[in-house]
C-alpha atoms as a PDB file:
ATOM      1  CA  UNK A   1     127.677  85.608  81.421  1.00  0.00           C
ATOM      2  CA  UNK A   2     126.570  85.313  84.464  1.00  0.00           C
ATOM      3  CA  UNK A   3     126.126  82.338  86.331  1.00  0.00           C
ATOM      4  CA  UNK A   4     123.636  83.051  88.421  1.00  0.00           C
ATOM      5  CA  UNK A   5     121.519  84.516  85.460  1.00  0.00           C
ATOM      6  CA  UNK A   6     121.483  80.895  84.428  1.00  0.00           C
ATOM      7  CA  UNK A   7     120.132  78.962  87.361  1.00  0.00           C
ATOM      8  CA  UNK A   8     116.375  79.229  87.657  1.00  0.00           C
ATOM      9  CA  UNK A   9     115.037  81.459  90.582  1.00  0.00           C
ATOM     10  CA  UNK A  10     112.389  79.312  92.502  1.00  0.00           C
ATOM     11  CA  UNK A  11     108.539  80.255  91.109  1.00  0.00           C
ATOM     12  CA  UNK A  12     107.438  83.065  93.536  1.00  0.00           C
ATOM     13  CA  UNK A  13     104.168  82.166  95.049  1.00  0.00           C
ATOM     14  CA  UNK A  14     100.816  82.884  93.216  1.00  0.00           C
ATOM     15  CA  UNK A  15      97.898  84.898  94.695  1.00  0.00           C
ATOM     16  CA  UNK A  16      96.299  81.840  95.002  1.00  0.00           C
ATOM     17  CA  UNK A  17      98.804  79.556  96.419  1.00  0.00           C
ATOM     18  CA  UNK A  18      99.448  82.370  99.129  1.00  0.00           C
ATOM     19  CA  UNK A  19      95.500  82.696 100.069  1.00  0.00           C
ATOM     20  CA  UNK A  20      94.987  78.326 100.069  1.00  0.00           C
ATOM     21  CA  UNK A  21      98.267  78.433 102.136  1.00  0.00           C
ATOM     22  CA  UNK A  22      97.379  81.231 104.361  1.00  0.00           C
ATOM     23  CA  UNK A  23      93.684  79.527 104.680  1.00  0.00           C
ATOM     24  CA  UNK A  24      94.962  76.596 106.019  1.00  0.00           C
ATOM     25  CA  UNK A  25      97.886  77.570 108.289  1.00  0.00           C
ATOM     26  CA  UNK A  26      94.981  79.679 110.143  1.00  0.00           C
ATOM     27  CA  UNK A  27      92.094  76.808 109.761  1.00  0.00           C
ATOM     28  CA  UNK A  28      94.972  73.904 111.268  1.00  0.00           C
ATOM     29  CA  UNK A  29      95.988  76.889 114.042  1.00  0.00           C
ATOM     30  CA  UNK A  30      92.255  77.397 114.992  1.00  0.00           C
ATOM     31  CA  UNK A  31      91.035  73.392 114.651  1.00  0.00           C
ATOM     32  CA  UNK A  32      94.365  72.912 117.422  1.00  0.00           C
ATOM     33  CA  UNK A  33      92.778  75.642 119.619  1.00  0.00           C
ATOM     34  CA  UNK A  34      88.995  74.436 119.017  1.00  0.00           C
ATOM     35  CA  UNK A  35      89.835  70.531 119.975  1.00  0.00           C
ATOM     36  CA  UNK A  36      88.858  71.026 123.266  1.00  0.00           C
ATOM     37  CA  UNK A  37      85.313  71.839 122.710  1.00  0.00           C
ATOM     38  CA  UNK A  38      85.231  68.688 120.243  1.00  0.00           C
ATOM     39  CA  UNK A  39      84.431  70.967 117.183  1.00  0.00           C
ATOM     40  CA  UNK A  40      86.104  71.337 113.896  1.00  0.00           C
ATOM     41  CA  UNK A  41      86.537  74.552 112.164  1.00  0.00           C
ATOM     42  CA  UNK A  42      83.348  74.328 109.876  1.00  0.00           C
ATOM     43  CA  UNK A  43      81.280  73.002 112.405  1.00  0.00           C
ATOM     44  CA  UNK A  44      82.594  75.862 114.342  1.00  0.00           C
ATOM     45  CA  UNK A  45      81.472  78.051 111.427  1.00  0.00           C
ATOM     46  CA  UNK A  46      78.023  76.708 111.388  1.00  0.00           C
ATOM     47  CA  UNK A  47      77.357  77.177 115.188  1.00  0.00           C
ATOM     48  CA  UNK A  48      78.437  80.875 114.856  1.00  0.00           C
ATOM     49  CA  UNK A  49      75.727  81.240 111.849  1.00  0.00           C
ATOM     50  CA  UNK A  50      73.637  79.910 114.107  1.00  0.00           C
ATOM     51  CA  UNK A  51      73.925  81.811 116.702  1.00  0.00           C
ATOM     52  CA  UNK A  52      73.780  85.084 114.942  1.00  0.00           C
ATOM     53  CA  UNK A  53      70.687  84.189 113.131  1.00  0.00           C
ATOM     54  CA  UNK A  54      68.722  82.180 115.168  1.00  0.00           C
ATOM     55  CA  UNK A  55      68.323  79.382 113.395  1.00  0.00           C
ATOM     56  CA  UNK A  56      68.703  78.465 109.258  1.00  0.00           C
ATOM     57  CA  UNK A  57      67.280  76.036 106.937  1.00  0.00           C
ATOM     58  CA  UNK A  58      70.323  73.962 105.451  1.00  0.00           C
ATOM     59  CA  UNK A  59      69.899  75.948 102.006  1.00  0.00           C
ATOM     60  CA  UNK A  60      70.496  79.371 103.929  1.00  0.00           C
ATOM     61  CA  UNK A  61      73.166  78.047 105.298  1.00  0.00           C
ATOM     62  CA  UNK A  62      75.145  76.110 102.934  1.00  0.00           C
ATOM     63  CA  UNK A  63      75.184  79.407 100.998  1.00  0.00           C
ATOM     64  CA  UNK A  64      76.492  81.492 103.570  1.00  0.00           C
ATOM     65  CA  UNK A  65      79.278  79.612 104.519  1.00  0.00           C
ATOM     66  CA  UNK A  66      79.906  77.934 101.024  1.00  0.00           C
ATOM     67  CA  UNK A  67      79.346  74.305 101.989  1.00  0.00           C
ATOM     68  CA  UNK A  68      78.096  71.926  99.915  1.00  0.00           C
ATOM     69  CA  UNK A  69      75.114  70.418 100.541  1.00  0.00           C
ATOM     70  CA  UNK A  70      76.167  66.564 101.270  1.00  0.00           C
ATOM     71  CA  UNK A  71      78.939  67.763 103.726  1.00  0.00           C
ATOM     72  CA  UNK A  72      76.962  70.345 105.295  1.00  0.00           C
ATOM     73  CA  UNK A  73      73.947  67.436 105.992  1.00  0.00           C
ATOM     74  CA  UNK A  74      77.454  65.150 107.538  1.00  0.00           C
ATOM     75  CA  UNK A  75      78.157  67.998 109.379  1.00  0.00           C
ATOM     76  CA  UNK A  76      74.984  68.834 110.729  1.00  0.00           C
ATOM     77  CA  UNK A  77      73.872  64.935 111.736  1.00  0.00           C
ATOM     78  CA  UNK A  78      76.902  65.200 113.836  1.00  0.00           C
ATOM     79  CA  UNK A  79      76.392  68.298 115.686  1.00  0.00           C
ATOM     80  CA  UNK A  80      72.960  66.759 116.137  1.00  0.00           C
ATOM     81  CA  UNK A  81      74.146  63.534 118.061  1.00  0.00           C
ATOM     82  CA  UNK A  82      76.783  65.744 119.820  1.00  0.00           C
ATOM     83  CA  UNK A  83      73.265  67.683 121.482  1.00  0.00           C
ATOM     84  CA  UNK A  84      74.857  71.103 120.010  1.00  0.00           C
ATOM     85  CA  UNK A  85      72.243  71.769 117.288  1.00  0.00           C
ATOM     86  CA  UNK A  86      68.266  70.584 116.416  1.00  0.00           C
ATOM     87  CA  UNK A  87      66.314  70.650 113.576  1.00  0.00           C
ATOM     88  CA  UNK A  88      63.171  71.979 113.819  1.00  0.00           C
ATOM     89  CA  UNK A  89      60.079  72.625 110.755  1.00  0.00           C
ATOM     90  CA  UNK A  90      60.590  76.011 109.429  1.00  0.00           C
ATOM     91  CA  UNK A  91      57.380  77.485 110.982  1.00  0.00           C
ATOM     92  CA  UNK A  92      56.462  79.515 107.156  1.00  0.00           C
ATOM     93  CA  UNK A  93      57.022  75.996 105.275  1.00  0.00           C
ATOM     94  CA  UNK A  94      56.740  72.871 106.603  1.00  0.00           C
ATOM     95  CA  UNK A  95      58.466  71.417 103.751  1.00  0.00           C
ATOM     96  CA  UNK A  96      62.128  72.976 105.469  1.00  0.00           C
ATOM     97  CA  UNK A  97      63.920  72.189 108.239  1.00  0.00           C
ATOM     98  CA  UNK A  98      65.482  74.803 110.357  1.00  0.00           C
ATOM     99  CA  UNK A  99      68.660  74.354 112.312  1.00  0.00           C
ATOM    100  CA  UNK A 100      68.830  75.897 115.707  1.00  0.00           C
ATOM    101  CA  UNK A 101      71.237  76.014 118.731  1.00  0.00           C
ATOM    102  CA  UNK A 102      70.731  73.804 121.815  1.00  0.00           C
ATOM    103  CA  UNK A 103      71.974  75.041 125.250  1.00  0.00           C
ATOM    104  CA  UNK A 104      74.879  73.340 125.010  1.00  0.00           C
ATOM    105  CA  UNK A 105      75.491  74.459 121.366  1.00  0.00           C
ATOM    106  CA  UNK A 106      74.646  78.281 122.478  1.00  0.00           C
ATOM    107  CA  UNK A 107      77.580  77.770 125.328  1.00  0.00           C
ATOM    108  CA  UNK A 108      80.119  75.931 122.876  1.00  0.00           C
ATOM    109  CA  UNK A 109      79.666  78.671 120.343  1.00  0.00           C
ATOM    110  CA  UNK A 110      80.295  81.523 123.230  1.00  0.00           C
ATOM    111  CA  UNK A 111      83.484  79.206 123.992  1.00  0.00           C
ATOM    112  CA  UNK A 112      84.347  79.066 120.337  1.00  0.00           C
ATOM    113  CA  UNK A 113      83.342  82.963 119.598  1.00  0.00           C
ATOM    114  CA  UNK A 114      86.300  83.316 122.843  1.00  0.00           C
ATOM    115  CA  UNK A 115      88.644  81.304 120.809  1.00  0.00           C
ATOM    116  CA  UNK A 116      88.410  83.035 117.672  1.00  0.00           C
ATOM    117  CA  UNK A 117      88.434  86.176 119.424  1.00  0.00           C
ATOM    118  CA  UNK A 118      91.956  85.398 120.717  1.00  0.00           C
ATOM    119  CA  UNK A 119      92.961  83.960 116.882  1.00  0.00           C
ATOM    120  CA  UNK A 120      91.867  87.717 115.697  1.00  0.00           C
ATOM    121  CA  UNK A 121      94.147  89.640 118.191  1.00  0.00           C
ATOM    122  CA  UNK A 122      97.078  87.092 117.402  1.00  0.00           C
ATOM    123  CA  UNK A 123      96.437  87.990 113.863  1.00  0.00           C
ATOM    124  CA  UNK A 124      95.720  91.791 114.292  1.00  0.00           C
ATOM    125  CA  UNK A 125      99.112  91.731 116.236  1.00  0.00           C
ATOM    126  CA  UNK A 126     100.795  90.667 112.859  1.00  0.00           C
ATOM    127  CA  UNK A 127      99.714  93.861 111.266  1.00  0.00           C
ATOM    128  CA  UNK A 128      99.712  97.822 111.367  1.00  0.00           C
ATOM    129  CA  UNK A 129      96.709 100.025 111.085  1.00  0.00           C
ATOM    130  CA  UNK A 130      96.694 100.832 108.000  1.00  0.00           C
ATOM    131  CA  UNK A 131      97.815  97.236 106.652  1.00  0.00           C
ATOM    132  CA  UNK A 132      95.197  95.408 108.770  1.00  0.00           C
ATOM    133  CA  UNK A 133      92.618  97.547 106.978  1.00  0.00           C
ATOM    134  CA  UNK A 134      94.270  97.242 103.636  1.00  0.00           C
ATOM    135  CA  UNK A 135      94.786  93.258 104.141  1.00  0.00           C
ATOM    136  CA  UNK A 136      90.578  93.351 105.280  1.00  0.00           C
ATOM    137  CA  UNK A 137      89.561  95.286 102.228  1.00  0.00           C
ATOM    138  CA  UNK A 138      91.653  93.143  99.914  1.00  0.00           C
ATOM    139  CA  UNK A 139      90.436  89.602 101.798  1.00  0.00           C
ATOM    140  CA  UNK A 140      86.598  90.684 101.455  1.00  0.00           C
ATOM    141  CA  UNK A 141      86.957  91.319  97.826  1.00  0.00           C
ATOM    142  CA  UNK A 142      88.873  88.438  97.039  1.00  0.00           C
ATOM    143  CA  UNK A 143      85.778  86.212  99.640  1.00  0.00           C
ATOM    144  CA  UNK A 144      83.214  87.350  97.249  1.00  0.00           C
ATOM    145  CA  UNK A 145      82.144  84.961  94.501  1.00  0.00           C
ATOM    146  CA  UNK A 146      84.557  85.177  91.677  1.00  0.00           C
ATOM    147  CA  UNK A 147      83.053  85.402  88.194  1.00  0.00           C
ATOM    148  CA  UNK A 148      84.957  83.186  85.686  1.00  0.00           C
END
């Protein structure tokens, strides 16, 4: 017999392990590059939501970027007191409280926007074609909400 047969391969990565290791080696790569504007990834995240929409209520946005309500109100206070975001009555409801970009939030999110542009050609550069649009088809279905 052989002795090789005998000695236990290491486990292979799961799916999952590769996607929550892959997620974080390219959220720590970005939060390096994104120090210098004094935002973290999410917060990073939130300003780009922003900016493409014009403004959301916290509900609108918690949703789209799948942030929980508590940290998203953390995360938001902060950006407040940094001058980057405001909150502002949702003009159809009173009741809500929409989240808008400042100046100075509009410019870090065009600095940021640069910075993930660069992440996405460093990334691109990894691939082919035809993977790259393989690897995009198979990261959008596994983003969507999974169904237990």
């Amino acid at each position: 017999m052989d002795r090789r047969s005998d000695m236990a391969d290491p486990a292979p990565e799961t799916l999952t392990e590769l996607i929550l290791r892959t997620s974080a080696q390219v959220s720590s790569s970005l939060g390096i590059r994104l120090k210098p504007l004094g935002v973290q990834v999410d917060e990073m995240r939130v300003l780009h939501a922003l900016s493409a929409a014009g403004g959301l209520s916290m509900t609108e946005l918690s949703d789209a970027l799948v942030i929980g309500g508590p940290t998203l109100t953390r995360m938001a206070d902060r950006l407040v007191s940094e001058n980057l975001v405001y909150r502002a009555p949702d003009p159809h409801d009173r009741r809500r409280v929409r989240l808008h970009l400042t100046e100075a939030g509009e410019a870090c999110a065009a600095d940021a926007a640069e910075i993930v542009a660069d992440m996405q050609r460093l990334l691109r550069s990894r691939f082919s074609e035809l993977d790259l649009d393989d690897l995009s088809s198979a990261l959008a279905r596994t983003a969507s909400p999974l169904d237990d």
